[in-house]
C-alpha atoms as a PDB file:
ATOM      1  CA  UNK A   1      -5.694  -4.561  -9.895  1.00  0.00           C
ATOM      2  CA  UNK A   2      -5.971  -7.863 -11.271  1.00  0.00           C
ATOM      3  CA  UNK A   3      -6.907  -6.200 -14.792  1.00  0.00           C
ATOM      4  CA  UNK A   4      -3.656  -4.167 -14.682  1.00  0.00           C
ATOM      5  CA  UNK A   5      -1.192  -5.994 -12.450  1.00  0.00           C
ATOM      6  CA  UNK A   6       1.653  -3.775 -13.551  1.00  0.00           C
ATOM      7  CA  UNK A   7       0.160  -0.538 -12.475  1.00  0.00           C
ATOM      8  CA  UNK A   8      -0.231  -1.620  -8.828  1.00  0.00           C
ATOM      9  CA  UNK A   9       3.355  -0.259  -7.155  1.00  0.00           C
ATOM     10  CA  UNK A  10       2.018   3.056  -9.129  1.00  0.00           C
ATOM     11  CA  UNK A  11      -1.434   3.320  -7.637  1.00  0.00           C
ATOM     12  CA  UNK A  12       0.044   2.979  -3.984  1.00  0.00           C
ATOM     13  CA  UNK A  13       2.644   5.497  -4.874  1.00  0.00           C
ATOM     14  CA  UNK A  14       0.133   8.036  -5.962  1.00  0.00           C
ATOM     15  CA  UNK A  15      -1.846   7.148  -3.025  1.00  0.00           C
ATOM     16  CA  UNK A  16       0.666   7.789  -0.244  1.00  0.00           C
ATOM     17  CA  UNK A  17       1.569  11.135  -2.373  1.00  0.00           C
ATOM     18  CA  UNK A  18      -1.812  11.842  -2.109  1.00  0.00           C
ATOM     19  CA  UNK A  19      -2.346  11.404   1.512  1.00  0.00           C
ATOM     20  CA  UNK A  20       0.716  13.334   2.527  1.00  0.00           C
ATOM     21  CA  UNK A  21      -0.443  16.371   0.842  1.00  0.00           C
ATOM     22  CA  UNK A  22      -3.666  16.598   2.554  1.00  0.00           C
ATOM     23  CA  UNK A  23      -1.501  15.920   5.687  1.00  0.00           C
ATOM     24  CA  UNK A  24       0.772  19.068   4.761  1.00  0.00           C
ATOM     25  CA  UNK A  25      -2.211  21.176   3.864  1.00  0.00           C
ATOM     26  CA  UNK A  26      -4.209  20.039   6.817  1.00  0.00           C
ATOM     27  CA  UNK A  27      -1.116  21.540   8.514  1.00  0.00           C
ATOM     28  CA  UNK A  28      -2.306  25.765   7.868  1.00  0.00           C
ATOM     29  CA  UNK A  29      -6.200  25.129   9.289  1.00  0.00           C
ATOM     30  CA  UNK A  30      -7.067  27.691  11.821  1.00  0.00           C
ATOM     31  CA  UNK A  31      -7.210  26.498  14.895  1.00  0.00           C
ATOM     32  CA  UNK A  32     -11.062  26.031  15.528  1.00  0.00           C
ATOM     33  CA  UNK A  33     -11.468  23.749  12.860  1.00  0.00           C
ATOM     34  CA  UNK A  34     -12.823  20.630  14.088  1.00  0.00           C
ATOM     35  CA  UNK A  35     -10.106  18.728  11.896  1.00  0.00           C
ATOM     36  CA  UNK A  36      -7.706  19.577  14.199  1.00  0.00           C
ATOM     37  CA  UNK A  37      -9.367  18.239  16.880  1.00  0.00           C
ATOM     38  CA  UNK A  38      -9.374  15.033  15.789  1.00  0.00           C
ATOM     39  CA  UNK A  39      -6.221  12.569  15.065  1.00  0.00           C
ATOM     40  CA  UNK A  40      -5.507   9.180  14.046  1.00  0.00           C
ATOM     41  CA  UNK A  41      -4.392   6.767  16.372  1.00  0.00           C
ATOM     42  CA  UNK A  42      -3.543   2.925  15.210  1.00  0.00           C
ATOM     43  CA  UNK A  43      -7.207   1.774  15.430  1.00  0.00           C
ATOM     44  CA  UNK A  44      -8.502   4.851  13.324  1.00  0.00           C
ATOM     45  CA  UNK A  45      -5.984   4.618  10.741  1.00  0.00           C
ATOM     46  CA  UNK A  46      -6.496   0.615  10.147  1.00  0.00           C
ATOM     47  CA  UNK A  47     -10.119   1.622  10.219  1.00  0.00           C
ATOM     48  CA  UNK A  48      -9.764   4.157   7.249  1.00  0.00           C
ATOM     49  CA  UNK A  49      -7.206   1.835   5.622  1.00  0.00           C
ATOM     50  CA  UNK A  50      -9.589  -1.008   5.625  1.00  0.00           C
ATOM     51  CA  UNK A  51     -12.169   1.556   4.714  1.00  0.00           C
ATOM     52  CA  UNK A  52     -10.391   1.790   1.401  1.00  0.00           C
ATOM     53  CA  UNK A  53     -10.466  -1.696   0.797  1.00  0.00           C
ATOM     54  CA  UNK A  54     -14.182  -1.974   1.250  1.00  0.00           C
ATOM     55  CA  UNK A  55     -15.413   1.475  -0.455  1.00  0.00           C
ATOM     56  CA  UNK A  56     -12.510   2.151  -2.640  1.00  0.00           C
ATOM     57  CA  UNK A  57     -11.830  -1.287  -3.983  1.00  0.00           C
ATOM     58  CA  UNK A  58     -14.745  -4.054  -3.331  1.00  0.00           C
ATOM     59  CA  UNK A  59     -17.634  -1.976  -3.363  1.00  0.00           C
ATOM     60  CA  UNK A  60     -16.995  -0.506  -6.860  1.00  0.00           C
ATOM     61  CA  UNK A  61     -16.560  -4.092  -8.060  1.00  0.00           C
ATOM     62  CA  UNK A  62     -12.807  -3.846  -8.651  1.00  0.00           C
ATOM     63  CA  UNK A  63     -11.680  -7.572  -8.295  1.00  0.00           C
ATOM     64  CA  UNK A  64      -8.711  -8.581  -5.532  1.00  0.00           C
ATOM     65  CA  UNK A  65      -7.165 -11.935  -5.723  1.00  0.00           C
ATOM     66  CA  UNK A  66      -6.895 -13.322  -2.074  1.00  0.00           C
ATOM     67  CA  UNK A  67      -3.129 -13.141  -2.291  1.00  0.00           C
ATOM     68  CA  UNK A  68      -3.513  -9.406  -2.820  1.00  0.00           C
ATOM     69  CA  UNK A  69      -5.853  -8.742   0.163  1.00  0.00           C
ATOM     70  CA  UNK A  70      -3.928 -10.773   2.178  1.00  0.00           C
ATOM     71  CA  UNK A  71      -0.647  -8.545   1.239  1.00  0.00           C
ATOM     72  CA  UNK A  72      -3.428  -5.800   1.866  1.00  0.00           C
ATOM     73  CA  UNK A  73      -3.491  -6.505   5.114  1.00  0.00           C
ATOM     74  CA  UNK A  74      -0.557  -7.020   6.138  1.00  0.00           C
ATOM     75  CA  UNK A  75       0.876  -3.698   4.876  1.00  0.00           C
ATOM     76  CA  UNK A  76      -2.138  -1.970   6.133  1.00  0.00           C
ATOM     77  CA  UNK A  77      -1.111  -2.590   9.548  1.00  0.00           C
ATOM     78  CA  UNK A  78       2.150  -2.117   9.288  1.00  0.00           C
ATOM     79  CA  UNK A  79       1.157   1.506   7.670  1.00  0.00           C
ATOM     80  CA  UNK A  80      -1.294   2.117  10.724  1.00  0.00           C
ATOM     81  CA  UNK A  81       1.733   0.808  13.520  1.00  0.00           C
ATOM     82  CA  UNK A  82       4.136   3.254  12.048  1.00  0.00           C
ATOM     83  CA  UNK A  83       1.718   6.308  10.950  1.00  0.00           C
ATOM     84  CA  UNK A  84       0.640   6.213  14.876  1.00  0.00           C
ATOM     85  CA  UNK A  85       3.951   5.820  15.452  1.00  0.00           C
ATOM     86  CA  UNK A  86       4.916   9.420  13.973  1.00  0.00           C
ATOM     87  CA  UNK A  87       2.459  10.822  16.189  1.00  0.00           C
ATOM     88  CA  UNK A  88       3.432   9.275  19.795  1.00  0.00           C
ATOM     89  CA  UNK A  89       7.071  10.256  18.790  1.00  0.00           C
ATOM     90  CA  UNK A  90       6.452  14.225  17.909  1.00  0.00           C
ATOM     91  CA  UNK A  91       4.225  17.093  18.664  1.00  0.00           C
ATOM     92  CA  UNK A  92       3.111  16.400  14.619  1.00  0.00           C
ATOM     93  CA  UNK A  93      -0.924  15.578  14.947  1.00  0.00           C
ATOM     94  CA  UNK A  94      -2.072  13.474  12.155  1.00  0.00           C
ATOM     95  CA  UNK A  95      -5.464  14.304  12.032  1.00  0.00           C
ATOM     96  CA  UNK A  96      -8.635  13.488   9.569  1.00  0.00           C
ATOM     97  CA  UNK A  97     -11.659  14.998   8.008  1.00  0.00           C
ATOM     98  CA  UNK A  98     -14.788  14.780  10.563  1.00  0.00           C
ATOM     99  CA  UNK A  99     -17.514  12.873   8.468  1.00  0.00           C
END
């Protein structure tokens, strides 16, 4: 991010698109499928969230001023408190991949 500053609001948007298509395909899996059985609650989500950060972002050597992770972390909570959120508040699971 620090080589393209400008694209960052971009790369979150695509991002969030991303992650709520899987959610909406996730939606149609029969109902044995382990996926199903599983779902996010606020520790798993900052977990994958932070998950990001480490394999998506540091580990490929992509540099992060300390501002940005900083911001990073903030929203990433705030993301996890309200994703969980969605889930306490409807019958809606939000549920990930087993790995």
């Amino acid at each position: 991010m620090l080589r393209r500053p400008g694209d960052k609001r971009d790369i979150y948007r695509r991002a969030v698109r991303d992650l709520a298509r899987a959610q909406h395909r996730l939606a149609a899996l029969p109902e044995a499928s382990i996926v199903k059985s599983r779902a996010f609650d606020h520790d798993l989500l900052r977990w994958e969230i932070d998950h990001f950060l480490e394999w998506g972002v540091s580990a490929r050597n992509i540099p992060i001023s300390d501002d940005d992770r900083i911001a990073f972390g903030a929203i990433a909570g705030r993301l996890a408190s309200r994703i969980a959120s969605w889930r306490a508040a409807s019958s809606i699971g939000i549920t990930r991949a087993a790995t």
